[in-house]
N, C-alpha and C. Protein backbone atom coordinates (compact mmCIF):
# COMPACT_ATOMS: atom_id res chain seq x y z
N UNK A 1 27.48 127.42 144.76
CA UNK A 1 27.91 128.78 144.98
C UNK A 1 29.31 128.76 145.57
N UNK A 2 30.19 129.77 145.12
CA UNK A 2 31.66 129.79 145.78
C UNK A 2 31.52 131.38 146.19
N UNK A 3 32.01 130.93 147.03
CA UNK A 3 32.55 132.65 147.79
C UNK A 3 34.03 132.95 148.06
N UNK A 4 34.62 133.79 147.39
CA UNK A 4 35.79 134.33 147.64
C UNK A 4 36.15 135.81 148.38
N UNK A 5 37.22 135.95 149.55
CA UNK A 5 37.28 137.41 150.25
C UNK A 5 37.97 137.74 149.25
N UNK A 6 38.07 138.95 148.95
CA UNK A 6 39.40 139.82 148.25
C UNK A 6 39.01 141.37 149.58
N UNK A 7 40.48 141.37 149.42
CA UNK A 7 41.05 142.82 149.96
C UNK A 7 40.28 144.09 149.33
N UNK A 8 40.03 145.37 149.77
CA UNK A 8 39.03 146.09 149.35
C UNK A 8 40.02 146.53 147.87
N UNK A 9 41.39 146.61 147.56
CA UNK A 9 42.19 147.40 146.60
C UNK A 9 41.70 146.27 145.42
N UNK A 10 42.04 144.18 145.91
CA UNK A 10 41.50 143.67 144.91
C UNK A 10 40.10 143.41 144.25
N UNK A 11 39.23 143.86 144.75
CA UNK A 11 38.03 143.71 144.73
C UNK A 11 37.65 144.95 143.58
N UNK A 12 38.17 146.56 144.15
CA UNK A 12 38.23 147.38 143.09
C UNK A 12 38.86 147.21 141.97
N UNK A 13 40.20 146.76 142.11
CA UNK A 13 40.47 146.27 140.86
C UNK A 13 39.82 145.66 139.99
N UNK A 14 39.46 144.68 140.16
CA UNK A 14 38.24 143.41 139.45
C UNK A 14 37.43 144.76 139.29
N UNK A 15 36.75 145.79 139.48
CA UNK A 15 35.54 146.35 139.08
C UNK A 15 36.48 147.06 138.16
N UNK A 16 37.48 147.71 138.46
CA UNK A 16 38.09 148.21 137.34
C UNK A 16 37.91 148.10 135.80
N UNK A 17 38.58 146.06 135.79
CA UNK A 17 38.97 145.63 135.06
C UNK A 17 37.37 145.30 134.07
N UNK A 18 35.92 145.05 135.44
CA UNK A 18 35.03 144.80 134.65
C UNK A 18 34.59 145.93 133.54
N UNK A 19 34.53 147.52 133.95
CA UNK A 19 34.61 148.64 133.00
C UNK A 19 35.35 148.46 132.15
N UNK A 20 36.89 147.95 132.41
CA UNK A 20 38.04 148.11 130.68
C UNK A 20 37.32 146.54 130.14
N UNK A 21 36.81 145.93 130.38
CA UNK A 21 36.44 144.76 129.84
C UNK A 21 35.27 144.60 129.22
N UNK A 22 34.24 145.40 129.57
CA UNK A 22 32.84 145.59 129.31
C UNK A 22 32.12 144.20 129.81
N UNK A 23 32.74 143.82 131.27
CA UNK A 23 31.62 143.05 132.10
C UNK A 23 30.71 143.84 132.62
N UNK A 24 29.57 143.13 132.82
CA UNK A 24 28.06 143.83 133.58
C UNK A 24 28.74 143.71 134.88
N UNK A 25 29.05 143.17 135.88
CA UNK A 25 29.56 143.19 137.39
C UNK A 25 30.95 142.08 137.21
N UNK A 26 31.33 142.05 138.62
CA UNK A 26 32.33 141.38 139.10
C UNK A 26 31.61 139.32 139.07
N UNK A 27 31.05 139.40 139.04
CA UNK A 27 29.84 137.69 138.85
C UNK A 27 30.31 137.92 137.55
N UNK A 28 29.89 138.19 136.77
CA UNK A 28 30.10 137.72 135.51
C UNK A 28 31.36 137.86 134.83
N UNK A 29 32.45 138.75 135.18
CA UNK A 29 33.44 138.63 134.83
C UNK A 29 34.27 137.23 135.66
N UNK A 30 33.75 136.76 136.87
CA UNK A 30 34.38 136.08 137.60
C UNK A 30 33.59 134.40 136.41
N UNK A 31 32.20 134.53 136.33
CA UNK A 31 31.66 133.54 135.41
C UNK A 31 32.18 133.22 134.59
N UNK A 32 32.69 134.21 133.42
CA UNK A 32 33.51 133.90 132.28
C UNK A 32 34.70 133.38 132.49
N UNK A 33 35.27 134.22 133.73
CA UNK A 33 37.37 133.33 133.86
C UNK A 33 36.77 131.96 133.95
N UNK A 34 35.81 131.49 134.50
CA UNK A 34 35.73 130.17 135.00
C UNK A 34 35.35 128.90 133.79
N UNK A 35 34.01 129.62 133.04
CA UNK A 35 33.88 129.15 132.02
C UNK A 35 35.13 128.66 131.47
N UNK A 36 35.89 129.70 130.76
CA UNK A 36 37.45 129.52 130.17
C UNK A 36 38.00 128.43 130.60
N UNK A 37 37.70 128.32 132.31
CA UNK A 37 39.20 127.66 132.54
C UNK A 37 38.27 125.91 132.87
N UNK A 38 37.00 125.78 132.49
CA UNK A 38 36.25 124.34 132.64
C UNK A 38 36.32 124.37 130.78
N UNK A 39 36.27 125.00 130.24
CA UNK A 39 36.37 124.77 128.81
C UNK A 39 37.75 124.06 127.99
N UNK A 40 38.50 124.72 128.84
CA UNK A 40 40.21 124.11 128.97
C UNK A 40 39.77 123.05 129.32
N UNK A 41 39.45 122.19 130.65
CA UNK A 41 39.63 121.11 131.54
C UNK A 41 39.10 120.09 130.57
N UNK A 42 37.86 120.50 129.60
CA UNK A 42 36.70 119.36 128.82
C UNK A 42 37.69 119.07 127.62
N UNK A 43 38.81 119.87 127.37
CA UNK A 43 39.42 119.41 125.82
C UNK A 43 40.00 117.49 126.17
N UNK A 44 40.61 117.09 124.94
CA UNK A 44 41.27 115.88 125.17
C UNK A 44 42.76 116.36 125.38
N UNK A 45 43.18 116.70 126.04
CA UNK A 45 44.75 117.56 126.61
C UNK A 45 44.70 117.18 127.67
N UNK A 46 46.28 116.03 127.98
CA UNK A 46 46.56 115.87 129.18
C UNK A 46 45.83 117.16 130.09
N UNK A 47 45.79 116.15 131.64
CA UNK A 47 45.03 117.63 132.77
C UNK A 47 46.64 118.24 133.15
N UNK A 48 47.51 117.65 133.01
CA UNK A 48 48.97 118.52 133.50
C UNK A 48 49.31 120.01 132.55
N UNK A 49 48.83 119.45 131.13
CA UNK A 49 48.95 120.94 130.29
C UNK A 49 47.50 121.94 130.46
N UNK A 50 46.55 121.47 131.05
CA UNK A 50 45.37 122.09 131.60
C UNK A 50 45.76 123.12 133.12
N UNK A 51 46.59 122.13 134.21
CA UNK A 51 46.86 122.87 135.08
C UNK A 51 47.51 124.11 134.50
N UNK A 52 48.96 123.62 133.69
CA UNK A 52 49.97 124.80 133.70
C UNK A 52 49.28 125.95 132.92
N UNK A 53 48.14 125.71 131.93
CA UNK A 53 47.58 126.55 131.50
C UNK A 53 46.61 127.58 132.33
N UNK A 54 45.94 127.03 133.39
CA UNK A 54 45.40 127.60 134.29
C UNK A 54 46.39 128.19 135.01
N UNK A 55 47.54 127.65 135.78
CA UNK A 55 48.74 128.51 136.28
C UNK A 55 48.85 129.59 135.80
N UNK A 56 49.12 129.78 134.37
CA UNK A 56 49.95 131.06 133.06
C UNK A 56 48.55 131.61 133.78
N UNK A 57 47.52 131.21 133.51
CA UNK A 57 46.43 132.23 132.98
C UNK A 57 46.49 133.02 134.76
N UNK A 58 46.55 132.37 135.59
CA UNK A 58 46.61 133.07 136.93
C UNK A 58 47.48 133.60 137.20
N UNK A 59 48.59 133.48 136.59
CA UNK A 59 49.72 134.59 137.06
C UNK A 59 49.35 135.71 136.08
N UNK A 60 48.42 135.61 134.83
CA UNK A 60 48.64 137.02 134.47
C UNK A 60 47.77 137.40 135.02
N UNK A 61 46.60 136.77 135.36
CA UNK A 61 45.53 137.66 136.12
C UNK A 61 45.92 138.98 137.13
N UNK A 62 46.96 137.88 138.11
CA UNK A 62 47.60 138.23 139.11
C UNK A 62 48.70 139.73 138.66
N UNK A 63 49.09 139.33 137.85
CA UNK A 63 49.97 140.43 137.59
C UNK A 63 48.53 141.72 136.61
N UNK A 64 47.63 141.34 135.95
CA UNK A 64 47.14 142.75 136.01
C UNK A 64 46.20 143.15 136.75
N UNK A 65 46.11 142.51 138.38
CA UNK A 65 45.22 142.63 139.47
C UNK A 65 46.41 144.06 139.62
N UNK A 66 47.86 143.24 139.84
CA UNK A 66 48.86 144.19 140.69
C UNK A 66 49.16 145.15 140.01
N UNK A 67 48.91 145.62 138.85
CA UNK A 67 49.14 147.15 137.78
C UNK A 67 47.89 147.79 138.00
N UNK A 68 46.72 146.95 138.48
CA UNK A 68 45.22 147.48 138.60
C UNK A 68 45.74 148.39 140.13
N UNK A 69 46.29 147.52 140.87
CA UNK A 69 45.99 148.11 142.02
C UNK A 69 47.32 149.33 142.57
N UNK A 70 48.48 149.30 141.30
CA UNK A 70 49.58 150.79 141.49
C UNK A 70 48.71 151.84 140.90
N UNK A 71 47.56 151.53 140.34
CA UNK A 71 47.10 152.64 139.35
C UNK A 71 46.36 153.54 140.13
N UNK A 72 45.46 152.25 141.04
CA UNK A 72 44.46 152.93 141.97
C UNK A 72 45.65 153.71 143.66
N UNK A 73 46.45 153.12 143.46
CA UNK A 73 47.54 153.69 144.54
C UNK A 73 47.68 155.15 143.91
N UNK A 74 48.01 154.91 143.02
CA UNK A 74 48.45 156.33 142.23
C UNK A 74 47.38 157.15 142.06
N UNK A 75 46.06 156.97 141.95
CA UNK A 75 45.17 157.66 141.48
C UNK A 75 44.63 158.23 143.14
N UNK A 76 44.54 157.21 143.90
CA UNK A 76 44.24 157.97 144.96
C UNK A 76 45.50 158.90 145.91
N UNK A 77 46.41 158.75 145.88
CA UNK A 77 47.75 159.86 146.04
C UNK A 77 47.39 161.09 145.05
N UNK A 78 46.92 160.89 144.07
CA UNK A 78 46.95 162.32 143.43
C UNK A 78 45.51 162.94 143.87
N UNK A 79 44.36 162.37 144.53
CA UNK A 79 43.27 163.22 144.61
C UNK A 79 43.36 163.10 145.79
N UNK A 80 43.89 162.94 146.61
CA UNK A 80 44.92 163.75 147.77
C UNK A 80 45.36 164.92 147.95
N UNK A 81 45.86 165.19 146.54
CA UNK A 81 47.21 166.13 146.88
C UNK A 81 46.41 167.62 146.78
């Protein structure tokens, strides 16, 4: 078992993303990135083009965690107003 904290904005995000994704919860969308990225590791491909591939794949994560979470900035400023 792994346990990870996320911040309450990244945590919604990830649920976000599980609705635009059609994951059942945040476990199984977190199951599948992982799958992916041990499915990468098992090919015969140097592990250095495995890392940088896991890198790419985490910076985009990262970057549509951070559009997940201007959206929810934005969405909660407007049911505010």
């Amino acid at each position: 078992m792994i346990s990870v904290r996320l911040s309450e904005e990244e945590y919604l995000a990830l649920r976000h993303l599980c609705s635009a994704t059609g994951a059942r919860s945040v476990s199984d969308l977190t199951r599948d990135a992982m799958r992916n990225v041990l499915r990468g590791a098992n090919r015969d491909e140097p592990a250095v083009a495995n890392l940088e591939e896991f890198r790419a794949g985490m910076k985009n994560l990262e970057s549509k965690v951070e559009q997940l979470e201007a959206l929810i900035t934005i969405y909660k400023a407007q049911s505010f107003q």
